[in-house]
PDB file of N, CA and C in Angstrom:
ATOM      1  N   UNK A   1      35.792  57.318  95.761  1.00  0.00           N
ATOM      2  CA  UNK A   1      35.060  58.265  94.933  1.00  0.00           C
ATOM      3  C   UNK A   1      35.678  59.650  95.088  1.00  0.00           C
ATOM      4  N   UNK A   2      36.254  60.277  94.308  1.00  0.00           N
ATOM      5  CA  UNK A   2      36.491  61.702  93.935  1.00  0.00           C
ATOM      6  C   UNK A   2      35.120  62.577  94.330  1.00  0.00           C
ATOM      7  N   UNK A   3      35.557  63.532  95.541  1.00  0.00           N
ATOM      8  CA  UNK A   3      34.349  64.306  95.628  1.00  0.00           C
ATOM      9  C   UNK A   3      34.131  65.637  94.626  1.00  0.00           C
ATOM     10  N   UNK A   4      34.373  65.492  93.338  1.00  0.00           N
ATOM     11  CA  UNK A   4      34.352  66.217  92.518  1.00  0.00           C
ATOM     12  C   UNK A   4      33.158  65.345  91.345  1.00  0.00           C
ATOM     13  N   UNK A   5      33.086  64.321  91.498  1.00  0.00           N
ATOM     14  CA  UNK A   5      32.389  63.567  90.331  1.00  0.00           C
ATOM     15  C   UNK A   5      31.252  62.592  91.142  1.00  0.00           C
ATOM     16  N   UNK A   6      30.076  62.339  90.605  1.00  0.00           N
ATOM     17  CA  UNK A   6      29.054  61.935  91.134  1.00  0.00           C
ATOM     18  C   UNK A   6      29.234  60.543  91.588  1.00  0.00           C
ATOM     19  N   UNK A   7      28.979  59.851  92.700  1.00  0.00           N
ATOM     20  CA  UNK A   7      28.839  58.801  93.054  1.00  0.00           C
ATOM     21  C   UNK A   7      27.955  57.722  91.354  1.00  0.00           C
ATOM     22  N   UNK A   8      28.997  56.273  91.298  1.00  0.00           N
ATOM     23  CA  UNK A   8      28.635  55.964  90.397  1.00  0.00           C
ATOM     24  C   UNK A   8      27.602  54.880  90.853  1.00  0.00           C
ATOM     25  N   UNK A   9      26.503  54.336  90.491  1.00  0.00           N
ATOM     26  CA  UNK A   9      25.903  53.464  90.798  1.00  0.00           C
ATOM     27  C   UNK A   9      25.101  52.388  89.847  1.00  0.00           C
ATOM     28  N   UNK A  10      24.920  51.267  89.821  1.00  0.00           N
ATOM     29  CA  UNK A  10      24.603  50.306  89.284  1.00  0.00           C
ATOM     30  C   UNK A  10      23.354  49.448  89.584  1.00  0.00           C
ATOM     31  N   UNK A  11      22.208  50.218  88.925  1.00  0.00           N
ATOM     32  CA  UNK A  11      20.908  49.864  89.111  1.00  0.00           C
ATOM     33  C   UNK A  11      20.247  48.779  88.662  1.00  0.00           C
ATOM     34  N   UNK A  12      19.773  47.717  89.515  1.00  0.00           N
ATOM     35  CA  UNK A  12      19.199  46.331  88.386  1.00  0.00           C
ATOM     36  C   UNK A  12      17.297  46.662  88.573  1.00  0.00           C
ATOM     37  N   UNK A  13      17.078  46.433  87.736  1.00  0.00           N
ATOM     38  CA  UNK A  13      15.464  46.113  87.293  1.00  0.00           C
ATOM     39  C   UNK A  13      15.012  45.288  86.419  1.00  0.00           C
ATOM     40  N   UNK A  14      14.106  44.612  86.748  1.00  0.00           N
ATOM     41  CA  UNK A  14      13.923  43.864  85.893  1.00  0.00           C
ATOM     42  C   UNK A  14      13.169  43.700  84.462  1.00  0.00           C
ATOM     43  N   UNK A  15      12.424  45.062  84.136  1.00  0.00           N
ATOM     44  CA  UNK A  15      11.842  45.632  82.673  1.00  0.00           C
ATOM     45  C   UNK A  15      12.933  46.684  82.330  1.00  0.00           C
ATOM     46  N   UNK A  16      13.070  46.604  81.203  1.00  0.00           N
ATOM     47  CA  UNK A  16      14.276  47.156  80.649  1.00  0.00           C
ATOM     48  C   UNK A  16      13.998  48.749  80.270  1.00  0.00           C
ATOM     49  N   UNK A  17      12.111  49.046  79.847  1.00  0.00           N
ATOM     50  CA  UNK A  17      11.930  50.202  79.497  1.00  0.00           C
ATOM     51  C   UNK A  17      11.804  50.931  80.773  1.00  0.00           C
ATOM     52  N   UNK A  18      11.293  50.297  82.170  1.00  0.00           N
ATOM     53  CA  UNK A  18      11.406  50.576  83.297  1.00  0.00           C
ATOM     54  C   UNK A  18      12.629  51.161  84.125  1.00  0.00           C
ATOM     55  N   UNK A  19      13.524  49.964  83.949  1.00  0.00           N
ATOM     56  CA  UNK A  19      15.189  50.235  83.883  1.00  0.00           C
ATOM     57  C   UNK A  19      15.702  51.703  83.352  1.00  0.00           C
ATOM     58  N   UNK A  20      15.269  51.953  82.175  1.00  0.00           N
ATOM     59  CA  UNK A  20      15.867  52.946  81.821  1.00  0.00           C
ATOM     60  C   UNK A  20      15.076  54.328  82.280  1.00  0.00           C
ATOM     61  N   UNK A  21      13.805  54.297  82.332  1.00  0.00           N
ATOM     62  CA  UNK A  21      13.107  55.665  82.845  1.00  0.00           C
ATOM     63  C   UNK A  21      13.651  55.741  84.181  1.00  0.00           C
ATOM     64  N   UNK A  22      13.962  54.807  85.019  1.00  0.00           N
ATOM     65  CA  UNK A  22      14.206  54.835  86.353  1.00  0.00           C
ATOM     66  C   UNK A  22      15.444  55.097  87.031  1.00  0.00           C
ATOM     67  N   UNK A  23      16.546  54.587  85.855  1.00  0.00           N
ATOM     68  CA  UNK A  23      17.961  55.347  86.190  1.00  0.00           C
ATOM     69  C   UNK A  23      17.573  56.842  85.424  1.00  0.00           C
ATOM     70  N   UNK A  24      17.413  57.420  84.606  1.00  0.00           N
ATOM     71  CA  UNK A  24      16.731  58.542  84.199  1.00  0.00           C
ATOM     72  C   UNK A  24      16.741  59.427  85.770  1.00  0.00           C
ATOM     73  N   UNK A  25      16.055  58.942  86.340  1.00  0.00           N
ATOM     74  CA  UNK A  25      15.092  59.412  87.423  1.00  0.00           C
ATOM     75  C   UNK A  25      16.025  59.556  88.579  1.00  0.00           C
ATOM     76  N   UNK A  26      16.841  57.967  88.744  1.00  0.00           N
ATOM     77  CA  UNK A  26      18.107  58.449  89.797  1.00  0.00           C
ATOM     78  C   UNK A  26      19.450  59.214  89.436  1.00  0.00           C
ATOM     79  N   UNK A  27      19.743  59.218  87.877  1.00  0.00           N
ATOM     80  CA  UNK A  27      20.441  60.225  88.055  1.00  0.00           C
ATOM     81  C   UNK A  27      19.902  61.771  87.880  1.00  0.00           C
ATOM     82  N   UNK A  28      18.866  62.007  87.743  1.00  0.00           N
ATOM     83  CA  UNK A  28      18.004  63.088  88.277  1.00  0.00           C
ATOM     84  C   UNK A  28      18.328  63.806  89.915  1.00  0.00           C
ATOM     85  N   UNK A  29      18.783  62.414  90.937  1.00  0.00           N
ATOM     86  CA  UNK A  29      18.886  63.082  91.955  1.00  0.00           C
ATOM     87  C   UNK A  29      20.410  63.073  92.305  1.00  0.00           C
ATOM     88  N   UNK A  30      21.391  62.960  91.512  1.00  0.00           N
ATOM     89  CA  UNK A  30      22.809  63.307  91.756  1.00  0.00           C
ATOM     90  C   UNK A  30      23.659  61.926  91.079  1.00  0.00           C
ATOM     91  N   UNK A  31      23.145  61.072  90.767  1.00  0.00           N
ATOM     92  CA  UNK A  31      23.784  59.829  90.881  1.00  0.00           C
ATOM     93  C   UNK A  31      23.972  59.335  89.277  1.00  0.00           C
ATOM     94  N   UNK A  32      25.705  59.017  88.588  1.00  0.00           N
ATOM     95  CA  UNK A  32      25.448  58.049  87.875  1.00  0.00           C
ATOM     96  C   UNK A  32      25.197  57.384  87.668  1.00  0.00           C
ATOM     97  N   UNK A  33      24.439  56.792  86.325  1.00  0.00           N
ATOM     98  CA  UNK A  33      23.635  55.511  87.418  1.00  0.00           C
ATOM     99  C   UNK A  33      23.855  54.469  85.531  1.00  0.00           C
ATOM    100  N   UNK A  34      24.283  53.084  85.700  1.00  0.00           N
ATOM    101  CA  UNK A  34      24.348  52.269  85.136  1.00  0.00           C
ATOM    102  C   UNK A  34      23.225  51.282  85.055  1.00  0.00           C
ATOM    103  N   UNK A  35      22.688  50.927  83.931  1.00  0.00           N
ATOM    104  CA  UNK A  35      21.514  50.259  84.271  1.00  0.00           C
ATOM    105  C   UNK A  35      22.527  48.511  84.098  1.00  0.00           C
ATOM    106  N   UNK A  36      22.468  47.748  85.319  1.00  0.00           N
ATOM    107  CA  UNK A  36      22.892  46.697  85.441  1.00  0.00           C
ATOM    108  C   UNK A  36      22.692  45.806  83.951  1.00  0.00           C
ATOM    109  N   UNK A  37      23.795  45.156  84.098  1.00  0.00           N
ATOM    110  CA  UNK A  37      23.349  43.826  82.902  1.00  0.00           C
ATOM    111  C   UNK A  37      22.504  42.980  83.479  1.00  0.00           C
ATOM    112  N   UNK A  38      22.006  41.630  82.296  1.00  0.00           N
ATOM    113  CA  UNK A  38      21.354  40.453  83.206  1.00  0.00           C
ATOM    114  C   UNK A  38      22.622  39.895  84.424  1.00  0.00           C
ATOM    115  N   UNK A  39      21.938  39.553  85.301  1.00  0.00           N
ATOM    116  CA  UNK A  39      22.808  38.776  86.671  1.00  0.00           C
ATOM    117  C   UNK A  39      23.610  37.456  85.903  1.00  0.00           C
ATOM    118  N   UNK A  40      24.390  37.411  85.964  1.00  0.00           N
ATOM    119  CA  UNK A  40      25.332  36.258  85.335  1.00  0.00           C
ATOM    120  C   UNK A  40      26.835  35.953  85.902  1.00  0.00           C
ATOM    121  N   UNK A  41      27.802  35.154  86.296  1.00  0.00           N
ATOM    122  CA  UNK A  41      29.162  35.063  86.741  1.00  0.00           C
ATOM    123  C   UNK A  41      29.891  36.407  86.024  1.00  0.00           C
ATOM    124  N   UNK A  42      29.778  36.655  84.899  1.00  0.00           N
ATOM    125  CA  UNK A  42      30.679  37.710  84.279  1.00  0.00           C
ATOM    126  C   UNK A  42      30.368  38.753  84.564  1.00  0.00           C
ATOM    127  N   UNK A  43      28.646  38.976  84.894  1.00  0.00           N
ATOM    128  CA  UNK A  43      28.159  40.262  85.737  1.00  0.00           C
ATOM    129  C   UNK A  43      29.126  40.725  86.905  1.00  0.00           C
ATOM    130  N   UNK A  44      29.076  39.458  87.681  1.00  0.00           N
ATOM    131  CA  UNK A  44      29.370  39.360  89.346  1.00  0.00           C
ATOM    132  C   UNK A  44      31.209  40.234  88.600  1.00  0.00           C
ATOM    133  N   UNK A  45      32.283  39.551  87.974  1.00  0.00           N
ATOM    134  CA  UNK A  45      33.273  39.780  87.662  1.00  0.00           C
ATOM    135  C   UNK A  45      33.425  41.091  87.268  1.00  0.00           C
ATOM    136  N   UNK A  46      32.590  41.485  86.253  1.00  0.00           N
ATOM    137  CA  UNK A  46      32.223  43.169  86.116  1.00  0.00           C
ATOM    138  C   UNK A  46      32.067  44.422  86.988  1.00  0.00           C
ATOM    139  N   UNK A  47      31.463  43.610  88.401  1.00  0.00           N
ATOM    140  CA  UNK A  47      31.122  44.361  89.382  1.00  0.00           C
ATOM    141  C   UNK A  47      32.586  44.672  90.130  1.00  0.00           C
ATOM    142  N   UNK A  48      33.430  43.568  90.313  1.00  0.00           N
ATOM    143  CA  UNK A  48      34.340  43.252  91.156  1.00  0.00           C
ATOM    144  C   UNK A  48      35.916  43.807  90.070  1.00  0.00           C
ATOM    145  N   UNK A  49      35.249  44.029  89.186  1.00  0.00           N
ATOM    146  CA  UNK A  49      36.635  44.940  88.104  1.00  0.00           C
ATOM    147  C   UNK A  49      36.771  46.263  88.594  1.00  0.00           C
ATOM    148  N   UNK A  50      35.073  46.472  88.388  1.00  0.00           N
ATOM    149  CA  UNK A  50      34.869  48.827  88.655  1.00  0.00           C
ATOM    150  C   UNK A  50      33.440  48.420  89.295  1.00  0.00           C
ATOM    151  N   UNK A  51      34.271  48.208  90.370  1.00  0.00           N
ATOM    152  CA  UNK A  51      32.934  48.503  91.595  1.00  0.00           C
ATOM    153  C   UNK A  51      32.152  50.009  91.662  1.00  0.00           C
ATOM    154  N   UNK A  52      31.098  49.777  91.513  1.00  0.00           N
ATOM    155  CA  UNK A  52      30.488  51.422  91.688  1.00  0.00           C
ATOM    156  C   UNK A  52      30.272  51.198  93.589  1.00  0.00           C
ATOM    157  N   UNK A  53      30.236  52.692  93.549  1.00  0.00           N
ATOM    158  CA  UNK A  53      29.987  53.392  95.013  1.00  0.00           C
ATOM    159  C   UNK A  53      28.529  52.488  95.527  1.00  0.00           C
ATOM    160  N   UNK A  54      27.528  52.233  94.837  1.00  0.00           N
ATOM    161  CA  UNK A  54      26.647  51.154  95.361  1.00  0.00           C
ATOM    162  C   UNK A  54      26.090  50.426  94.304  1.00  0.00           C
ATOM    163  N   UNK A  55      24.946  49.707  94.552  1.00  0.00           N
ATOM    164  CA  UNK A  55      24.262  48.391  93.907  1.00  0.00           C
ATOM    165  C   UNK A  55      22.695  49.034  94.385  1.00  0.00           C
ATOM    166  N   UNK A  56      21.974  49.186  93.458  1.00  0.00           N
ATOM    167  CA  UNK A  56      20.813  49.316  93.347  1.00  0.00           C
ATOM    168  C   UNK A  56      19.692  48.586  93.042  1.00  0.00           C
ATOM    169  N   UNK A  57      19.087  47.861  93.820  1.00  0.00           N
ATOM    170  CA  UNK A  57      17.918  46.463  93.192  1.00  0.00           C
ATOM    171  C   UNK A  57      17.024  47.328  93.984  1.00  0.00           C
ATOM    172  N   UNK A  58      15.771  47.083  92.350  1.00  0.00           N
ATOM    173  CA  UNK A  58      14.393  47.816  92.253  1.00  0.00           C
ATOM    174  C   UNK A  58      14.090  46.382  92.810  1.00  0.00           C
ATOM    175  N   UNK A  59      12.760  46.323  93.646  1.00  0.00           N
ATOM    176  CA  UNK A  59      11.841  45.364  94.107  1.00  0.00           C
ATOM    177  C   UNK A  59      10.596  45.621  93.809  1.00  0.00           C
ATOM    178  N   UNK A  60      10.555  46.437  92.454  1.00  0.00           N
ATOM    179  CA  UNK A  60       8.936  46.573  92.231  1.00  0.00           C
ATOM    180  C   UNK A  60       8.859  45.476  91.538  1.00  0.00           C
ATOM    181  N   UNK A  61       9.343  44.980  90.746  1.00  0.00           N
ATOM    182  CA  UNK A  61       9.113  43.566  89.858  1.00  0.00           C
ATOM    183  C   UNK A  61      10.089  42.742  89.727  1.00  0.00           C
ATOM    184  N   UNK A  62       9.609  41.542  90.317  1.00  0.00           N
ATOM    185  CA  UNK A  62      10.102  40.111  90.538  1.00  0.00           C
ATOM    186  C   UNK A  62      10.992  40.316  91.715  1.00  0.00           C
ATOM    187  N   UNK A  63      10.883  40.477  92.902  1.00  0.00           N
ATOM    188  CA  UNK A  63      11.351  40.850  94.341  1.00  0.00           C
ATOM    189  C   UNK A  63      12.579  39.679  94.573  1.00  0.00           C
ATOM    190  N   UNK A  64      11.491  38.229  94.090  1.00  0.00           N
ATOM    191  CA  UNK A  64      13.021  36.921  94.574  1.00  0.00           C
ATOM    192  C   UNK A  64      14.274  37.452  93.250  1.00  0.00           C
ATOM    193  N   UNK A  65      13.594  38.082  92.626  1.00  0.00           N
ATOM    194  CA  UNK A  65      14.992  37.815  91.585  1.00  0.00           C
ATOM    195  C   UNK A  65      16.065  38.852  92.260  1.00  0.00           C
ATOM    196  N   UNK A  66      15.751  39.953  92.619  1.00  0.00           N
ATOM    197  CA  UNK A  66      16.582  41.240  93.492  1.00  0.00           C
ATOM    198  C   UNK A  66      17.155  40.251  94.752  1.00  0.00           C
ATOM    199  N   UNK A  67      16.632  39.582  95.478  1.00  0.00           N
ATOM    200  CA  UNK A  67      17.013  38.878  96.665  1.00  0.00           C
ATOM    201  C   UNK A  67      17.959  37.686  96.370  1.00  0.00           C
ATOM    202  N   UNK A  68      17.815  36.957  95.571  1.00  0.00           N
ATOM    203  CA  UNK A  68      19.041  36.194  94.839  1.00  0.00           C
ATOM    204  C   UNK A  68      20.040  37.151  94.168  1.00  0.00           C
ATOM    205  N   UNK A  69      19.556  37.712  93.477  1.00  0.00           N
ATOM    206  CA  UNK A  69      21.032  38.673  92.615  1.00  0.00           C
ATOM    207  C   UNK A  69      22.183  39.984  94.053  1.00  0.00           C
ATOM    208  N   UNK A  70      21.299  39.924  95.653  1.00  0.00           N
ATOM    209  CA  UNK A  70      21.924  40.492  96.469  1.00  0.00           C
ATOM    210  C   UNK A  70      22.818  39.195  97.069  1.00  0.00           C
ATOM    211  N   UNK A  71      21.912  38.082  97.199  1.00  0.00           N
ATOM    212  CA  UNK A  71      22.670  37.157  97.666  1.00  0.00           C
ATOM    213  C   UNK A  71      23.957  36.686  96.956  1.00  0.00           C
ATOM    214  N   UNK A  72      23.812  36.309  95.880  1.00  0.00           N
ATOM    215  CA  UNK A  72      25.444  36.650  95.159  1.00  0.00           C
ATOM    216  C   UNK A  72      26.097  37.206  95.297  1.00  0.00           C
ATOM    217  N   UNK A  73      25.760  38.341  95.436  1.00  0.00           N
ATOM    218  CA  UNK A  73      27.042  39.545  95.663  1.00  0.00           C
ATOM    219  C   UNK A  73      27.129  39.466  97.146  1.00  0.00           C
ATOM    220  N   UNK A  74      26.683  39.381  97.750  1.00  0.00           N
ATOM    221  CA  UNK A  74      27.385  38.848  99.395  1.00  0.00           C
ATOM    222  C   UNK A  74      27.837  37.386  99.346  1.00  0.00           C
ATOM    223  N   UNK A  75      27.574  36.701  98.800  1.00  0.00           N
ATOM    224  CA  UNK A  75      28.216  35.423  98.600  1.00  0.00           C
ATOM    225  C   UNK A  75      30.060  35.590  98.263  1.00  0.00           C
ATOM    226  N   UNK A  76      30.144  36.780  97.395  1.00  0.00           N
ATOM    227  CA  UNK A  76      31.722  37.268  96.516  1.00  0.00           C
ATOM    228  C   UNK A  76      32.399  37.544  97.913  1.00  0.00           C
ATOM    229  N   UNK A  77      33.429  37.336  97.901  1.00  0.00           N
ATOM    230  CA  UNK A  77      34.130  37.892  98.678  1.00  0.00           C
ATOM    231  C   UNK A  77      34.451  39.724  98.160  1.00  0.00           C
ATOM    232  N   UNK A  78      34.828  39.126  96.504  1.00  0.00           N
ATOM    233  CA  UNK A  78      35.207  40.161  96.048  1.00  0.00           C
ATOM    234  C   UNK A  78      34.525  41.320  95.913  1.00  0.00           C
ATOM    235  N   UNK A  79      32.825  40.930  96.138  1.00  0.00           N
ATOM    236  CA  UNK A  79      31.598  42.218  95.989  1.00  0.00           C
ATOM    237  C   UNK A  79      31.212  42.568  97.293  1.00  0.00           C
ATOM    238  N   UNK A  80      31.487  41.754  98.387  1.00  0.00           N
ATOM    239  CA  UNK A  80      30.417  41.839  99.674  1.00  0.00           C
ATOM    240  C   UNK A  80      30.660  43.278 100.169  1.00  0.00           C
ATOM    241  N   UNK A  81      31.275  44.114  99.741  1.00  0.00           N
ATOM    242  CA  UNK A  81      31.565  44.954 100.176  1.00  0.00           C
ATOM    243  C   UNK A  81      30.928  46.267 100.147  1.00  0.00           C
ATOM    244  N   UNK A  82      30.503  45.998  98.921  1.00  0.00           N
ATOM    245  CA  UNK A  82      29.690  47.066  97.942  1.00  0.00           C
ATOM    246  C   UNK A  82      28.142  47.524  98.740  1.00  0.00           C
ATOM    247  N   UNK A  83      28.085  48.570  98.865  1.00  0.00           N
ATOM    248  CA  UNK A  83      26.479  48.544  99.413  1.00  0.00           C
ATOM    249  C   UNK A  83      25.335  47.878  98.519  1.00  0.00           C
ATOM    250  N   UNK A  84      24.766  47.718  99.467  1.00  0.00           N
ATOM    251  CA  UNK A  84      23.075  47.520  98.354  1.00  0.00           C
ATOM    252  C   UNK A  84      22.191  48.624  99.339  1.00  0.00           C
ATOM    253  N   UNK A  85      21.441  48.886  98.011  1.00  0.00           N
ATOM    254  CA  UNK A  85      20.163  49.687  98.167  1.00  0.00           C
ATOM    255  C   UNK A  85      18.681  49.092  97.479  1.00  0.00           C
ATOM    256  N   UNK A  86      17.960  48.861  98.335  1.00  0.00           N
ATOM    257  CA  UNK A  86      17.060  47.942  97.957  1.00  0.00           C
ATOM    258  C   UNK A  86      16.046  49.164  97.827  1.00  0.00           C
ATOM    259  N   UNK A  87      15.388  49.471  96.724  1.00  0.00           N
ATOM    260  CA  UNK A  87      14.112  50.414  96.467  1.00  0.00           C
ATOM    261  C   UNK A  87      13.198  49.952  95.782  1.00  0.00           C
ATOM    262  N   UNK A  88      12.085  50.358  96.923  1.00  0.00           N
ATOM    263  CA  UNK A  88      10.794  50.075  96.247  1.00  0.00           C
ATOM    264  C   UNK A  88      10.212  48.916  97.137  1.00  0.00           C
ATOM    265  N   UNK A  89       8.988  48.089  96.296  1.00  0.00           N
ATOM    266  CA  UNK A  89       8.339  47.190  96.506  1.00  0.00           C
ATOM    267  C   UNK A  89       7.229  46.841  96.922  1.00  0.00           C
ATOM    268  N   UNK A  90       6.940  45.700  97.406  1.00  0.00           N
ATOM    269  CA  UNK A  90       5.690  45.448  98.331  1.00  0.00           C
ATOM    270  C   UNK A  90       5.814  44.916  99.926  1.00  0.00           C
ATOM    271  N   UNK A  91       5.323  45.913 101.040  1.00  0.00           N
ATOM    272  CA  UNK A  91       6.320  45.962 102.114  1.00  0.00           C
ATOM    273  C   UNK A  91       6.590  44.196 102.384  1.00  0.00           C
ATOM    274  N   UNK A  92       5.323  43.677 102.208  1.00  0.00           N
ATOM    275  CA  UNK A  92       5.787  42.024 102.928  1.00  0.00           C
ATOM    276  C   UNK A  92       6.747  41.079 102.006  1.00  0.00           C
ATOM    277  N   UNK A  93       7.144  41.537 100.952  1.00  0.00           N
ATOM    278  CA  UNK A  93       8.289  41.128  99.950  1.00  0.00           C
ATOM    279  C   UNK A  93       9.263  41.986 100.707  1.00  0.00           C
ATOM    280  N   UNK A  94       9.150  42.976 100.345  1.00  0.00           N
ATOM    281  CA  UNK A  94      10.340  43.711 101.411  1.00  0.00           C
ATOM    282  C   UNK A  94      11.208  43.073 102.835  1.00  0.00           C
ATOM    283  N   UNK A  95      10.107  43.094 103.403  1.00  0.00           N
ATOM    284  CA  UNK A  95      10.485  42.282 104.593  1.00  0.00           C
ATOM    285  C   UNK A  95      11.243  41.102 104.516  1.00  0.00           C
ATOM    286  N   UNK A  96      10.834  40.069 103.300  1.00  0.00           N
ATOM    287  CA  UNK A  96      11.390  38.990 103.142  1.00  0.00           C
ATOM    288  C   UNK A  96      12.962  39.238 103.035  1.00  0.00           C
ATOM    289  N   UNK A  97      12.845  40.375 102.392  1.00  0.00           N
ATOM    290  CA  UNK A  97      14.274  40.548 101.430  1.00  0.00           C
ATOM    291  C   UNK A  97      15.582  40.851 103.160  1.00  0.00           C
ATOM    292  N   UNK A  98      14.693  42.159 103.628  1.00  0.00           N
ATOM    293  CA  UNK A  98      15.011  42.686 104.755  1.00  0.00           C
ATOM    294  C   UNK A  98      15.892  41.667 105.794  1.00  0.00           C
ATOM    295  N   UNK A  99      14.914  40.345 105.994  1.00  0.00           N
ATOM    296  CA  UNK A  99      15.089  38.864 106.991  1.00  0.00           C
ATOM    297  C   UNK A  99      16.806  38.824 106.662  1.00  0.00           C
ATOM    298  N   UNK A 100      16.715  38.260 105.298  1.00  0.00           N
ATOM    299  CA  UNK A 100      17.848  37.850 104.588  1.00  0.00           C
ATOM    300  C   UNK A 100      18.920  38.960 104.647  1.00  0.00           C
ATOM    301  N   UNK A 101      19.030  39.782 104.536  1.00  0.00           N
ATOM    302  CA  UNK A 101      19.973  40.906 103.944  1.00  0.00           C
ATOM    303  C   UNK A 101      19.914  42.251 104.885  1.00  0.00           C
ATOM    304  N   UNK A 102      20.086  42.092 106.388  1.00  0.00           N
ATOM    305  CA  UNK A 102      19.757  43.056 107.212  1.00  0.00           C
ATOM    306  C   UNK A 102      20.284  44.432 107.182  1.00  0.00           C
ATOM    307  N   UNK A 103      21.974  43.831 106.629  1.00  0.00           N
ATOM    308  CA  UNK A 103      22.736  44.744 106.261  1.00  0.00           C
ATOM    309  C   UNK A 103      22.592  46.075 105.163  1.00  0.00           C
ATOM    310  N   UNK A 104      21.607  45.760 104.179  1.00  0.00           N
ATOM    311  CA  UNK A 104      21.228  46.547 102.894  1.00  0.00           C
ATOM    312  C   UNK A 104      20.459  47.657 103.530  1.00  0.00           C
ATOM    313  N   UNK A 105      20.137  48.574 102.696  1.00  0.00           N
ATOM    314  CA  UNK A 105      19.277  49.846 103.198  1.00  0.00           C
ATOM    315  C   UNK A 105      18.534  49.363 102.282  1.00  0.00           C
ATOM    316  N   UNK A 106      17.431  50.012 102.689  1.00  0.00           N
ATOM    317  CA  UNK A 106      15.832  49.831 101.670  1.00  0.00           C
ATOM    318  C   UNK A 106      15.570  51.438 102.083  1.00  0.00           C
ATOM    319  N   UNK A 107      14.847  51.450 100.528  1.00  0.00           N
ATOM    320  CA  UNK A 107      14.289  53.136 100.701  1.00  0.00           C
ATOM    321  C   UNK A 107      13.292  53.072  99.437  1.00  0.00           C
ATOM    322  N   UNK A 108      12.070  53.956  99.633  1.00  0.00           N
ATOM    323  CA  UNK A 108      11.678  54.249  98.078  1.00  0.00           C
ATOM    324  C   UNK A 108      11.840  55.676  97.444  1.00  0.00           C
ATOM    325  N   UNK A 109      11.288  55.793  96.718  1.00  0.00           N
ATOM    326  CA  UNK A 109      11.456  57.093  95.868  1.00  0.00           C
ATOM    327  C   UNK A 109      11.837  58.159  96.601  1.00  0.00           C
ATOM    328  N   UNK A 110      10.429  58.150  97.501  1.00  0.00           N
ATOM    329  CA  UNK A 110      10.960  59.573  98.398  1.00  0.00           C
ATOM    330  C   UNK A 110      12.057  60.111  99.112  1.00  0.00           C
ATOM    331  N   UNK A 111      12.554  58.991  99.318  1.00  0.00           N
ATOM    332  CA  UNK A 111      13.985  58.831 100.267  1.00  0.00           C
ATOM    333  C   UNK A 111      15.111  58.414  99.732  1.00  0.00           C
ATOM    334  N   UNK A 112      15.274  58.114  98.215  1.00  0.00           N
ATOM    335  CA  UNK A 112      16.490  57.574  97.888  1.00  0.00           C
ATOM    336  C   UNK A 112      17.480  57.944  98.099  1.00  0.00           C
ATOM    337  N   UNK A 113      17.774  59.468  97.214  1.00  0.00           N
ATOM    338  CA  UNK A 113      18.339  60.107  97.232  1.00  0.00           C
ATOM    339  C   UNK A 113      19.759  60.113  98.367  1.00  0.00           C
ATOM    340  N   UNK A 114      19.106  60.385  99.763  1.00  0.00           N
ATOM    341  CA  UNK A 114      19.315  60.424 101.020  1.00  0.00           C
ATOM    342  C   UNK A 114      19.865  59.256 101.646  1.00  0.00           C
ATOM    343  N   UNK A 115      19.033  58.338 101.121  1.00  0.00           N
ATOM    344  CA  UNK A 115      19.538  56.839 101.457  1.00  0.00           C
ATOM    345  C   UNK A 115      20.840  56.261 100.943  1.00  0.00           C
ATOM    346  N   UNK A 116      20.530  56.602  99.397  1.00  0.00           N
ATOM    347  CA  UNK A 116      21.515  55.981  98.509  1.00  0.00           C
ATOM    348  C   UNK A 116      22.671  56.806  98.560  1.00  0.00           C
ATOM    349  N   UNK A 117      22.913  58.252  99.143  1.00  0.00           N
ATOM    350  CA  UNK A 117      23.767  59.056  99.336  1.00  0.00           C
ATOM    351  C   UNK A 117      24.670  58.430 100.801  1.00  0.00           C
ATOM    352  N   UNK A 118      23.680  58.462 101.866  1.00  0.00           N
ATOM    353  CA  UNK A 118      24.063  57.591 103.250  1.00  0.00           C
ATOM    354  C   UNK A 118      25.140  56.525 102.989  1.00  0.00           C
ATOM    355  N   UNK A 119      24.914  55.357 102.121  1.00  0.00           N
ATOM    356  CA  UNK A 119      25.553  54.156 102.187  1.00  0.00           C
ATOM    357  C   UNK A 119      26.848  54.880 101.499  1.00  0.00           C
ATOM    358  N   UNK A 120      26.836  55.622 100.531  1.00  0.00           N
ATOM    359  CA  UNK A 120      28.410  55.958 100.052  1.00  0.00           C
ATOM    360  C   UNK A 120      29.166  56.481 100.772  1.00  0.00           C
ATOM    361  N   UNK A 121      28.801  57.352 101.750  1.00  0.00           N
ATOM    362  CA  UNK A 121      29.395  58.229 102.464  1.00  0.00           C
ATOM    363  C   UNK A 121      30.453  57.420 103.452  1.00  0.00           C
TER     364      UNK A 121
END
C-alpha cells in the first residue's frame, strides 16, 4: 500500500442496501472500501488478482455465511494471507467464528477504524 492513498478494503455483507450504507460508513473512517461480490470461485480469484489491504465480514446477518466465506479464503493459499476483520454481531456467534479463525481481528463500530487500520499496518 502506498502511504499516500487509503488502505483498500473489501467488505462482505449480506443485505445489499446494508452493504452499501455500511461501506458508506467505513469509508467515512479512512478506508476504501469495496462492497464484496456474492462468495463464489471467481470471487476467491478476484481477491487473489488485487488483493486489498484487508477483508471485511459484517456478522450482523447470517454469521455462518461470514465464517464459511473466511474459511475459504484461508483455505487459498493464494488469499490466506490477506487479513480478515470480522465486525459486528452477536457475541456467542462471534465466539463461534473466533474458535475457528483465531487469527482474524473482530471489532465493532466503535473500534474499527483502529482495528481495521492495526491489521494493515
Amino acid at each position: 500500500m502506498n502511504k499516500h492513498t487509503m488502505p483498500r478494503v473489501v467488505y462482505f455483507h449480506w443485505n445489499r442496501d446494508e452493504a452499501e450504507v455500511n461501506s458508506a460508513r467505513l469509508g467515512g473512517l479512512g478506508f476504501d472500501v469495496e462492497v464484496g461480490p456474492q462468495p463464489s470461485p471467481a470471487m476467491l480469484s478476484e481477491l487473489t488478482a488485487r488483493p486489498p489491504d484487508a477483508i471485511v465480514i459484517d456478522l450482523s446477518r447470517l454469521p455462518s455465511h461470514g465464517r464459511e466465506l473466511a474459511r475459504a479464503i484461508r483455505e487459498r493459499k493464494t488469499t490466506r494471507s490477506i487479513p480478515l476483520v470480522f465486525l459486528g454481531g452477536e457475541p456467542e456467534k462471534v465466539e463461534r467464528v473466533r474458535a475457528i479463525l483465531p487469527d482474524a481481528a473482530f471489532c465493532g463500530w466503535e473500534d474499527a477504524a483502529a482495528i481495521i487500520s492495526s491489521v494493515i499496518l
